[in-house]
C-alpha atoms as a PDB file:
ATOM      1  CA  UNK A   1       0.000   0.000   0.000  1.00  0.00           C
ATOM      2  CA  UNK A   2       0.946   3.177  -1.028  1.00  0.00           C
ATOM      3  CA  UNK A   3       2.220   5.939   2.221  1.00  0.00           C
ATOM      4  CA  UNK A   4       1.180   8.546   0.260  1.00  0.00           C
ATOM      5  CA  UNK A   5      -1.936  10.460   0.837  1.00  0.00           C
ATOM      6  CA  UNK A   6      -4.904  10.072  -1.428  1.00  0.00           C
ATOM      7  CA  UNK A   7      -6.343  12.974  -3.374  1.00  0.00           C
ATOM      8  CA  UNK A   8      -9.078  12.673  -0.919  1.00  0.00           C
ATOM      9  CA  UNK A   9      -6.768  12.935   2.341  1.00  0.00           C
ATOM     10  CA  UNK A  10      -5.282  15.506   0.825  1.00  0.00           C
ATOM     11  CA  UNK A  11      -8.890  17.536  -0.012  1.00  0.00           C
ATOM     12  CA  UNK A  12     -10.092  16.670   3.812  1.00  0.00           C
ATOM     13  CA  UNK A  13      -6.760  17.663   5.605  1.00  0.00           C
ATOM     14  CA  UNK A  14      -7.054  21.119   3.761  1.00  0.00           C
ATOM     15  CA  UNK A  15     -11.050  21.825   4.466  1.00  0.00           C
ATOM     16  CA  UNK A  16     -10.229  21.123   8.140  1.00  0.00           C
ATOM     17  CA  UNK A  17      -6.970  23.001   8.230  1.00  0.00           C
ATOM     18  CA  UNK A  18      -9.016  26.262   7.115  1.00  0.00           C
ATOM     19  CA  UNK A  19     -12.695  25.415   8.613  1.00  0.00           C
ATOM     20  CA  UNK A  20     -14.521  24.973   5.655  1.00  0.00           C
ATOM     21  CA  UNK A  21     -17.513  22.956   6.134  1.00  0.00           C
ATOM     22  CA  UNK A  22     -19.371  23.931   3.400  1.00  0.00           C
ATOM     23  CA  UNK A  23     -18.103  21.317   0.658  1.00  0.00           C
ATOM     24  CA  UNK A  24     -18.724  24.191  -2.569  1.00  0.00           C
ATOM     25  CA  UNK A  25     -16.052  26.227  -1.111  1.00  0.00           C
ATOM     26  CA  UNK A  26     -13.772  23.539  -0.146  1.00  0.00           C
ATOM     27  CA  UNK A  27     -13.626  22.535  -3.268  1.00  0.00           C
ATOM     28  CA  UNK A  28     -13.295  25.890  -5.149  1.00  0.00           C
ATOM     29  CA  UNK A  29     -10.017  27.265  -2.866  1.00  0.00           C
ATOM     30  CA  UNK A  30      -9.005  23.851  -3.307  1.00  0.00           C
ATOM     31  CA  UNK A  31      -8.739  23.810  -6.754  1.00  0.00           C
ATOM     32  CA  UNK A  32      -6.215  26.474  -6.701  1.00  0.00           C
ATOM     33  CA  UNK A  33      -4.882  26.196  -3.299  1.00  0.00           C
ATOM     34  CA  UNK A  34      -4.492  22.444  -2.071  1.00  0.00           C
ATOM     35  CA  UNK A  35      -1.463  21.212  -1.759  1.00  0.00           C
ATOM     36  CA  UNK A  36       0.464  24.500  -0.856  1.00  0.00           C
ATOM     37  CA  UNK A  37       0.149  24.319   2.776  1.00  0.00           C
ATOM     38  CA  UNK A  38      -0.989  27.907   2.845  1.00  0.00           C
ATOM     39  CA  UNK A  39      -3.632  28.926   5.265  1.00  0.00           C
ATOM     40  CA  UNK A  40      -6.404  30.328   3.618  1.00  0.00           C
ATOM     41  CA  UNK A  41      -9.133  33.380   4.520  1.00  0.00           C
ATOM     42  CA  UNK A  42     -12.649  32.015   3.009  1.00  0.00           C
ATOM     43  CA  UNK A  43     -13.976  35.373   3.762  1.00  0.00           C
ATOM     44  CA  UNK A  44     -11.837  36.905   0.980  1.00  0.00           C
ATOM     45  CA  UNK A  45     -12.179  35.749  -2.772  1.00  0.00           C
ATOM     46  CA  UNK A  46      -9.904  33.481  -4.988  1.00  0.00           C
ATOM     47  CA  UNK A  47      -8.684  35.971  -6.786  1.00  0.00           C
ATOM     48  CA  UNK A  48      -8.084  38.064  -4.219  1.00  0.00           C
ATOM     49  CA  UNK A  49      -6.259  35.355  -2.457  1.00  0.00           C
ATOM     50  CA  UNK A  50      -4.309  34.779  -5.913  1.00  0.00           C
ATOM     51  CA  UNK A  51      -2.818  38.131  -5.893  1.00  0.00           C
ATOM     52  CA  UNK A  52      -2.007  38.644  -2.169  1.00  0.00           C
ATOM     53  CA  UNK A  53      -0.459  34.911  -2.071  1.00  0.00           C
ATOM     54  CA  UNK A  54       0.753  34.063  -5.748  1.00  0.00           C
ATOM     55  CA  UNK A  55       1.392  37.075  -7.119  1.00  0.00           C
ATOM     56  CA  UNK A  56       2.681  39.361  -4.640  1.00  0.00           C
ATOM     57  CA  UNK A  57       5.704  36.085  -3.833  1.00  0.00           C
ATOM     58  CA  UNK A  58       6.310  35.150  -7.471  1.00  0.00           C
ATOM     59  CA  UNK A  59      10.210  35.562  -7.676  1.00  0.00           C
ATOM     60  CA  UNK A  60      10.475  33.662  -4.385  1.00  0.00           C
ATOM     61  CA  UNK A  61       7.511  30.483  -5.757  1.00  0.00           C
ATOM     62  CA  UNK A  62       9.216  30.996  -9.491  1.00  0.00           C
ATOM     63  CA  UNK A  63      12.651  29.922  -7.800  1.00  0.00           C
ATOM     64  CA  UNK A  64      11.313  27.326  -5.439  1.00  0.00           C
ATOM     65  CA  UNK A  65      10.050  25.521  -8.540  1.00  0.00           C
ATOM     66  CA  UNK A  66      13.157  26.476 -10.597  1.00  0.00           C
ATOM     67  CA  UNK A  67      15.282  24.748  -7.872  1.00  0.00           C
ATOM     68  CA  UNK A  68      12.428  21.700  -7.397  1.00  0.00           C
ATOM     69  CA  UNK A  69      12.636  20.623 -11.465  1.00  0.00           C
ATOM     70  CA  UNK A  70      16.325  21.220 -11.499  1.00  0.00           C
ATOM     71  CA  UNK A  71      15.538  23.787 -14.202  1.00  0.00           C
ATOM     72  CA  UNK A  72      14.175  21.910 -16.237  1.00  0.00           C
ATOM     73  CA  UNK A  73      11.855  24.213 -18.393  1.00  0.00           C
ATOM     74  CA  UNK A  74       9.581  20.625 -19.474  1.00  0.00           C
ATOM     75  CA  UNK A  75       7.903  21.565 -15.704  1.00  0.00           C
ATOM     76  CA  UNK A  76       7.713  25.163 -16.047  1.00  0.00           C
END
């Protein structure tokens, strides 16, 4: 069996991590924000979210990734 965590796990750790309860809204800041760790305000937007969280840190994500795939451009 596989020690990874499901999709599902994944979905369920994040909804509880930020109090979402209401499975609509789970799903839509999950979409964009699952997987990142980041704590997220429900009370504000996605794209609001997007450009306080994404946009505002892009040299600082864009390097993180640059260092994760080595450089390779094929994941970028």
């Amino acid at each position: 069996m596989s020690k990874r965590p499901t999709l599902l796990q994944h979905f369920r750790s994040f909804a509880y991590q930020n109090n979402i309860t209401d499975f609509d809204v789970a799903l839509e800041y999950f979409t964009v924000f699952g997987g990142t760790g980041w704590d997220v305000d429900t009370s504000k937007n996605v794209d609001e979210l997007i450009k306080e969280k994404v946009l505002s840190n892009y040299e600082a994500l864009h390097k993180g990734v640059v260092n994760f795939t080595h450089g390779n451009g094929l994941y970028h």
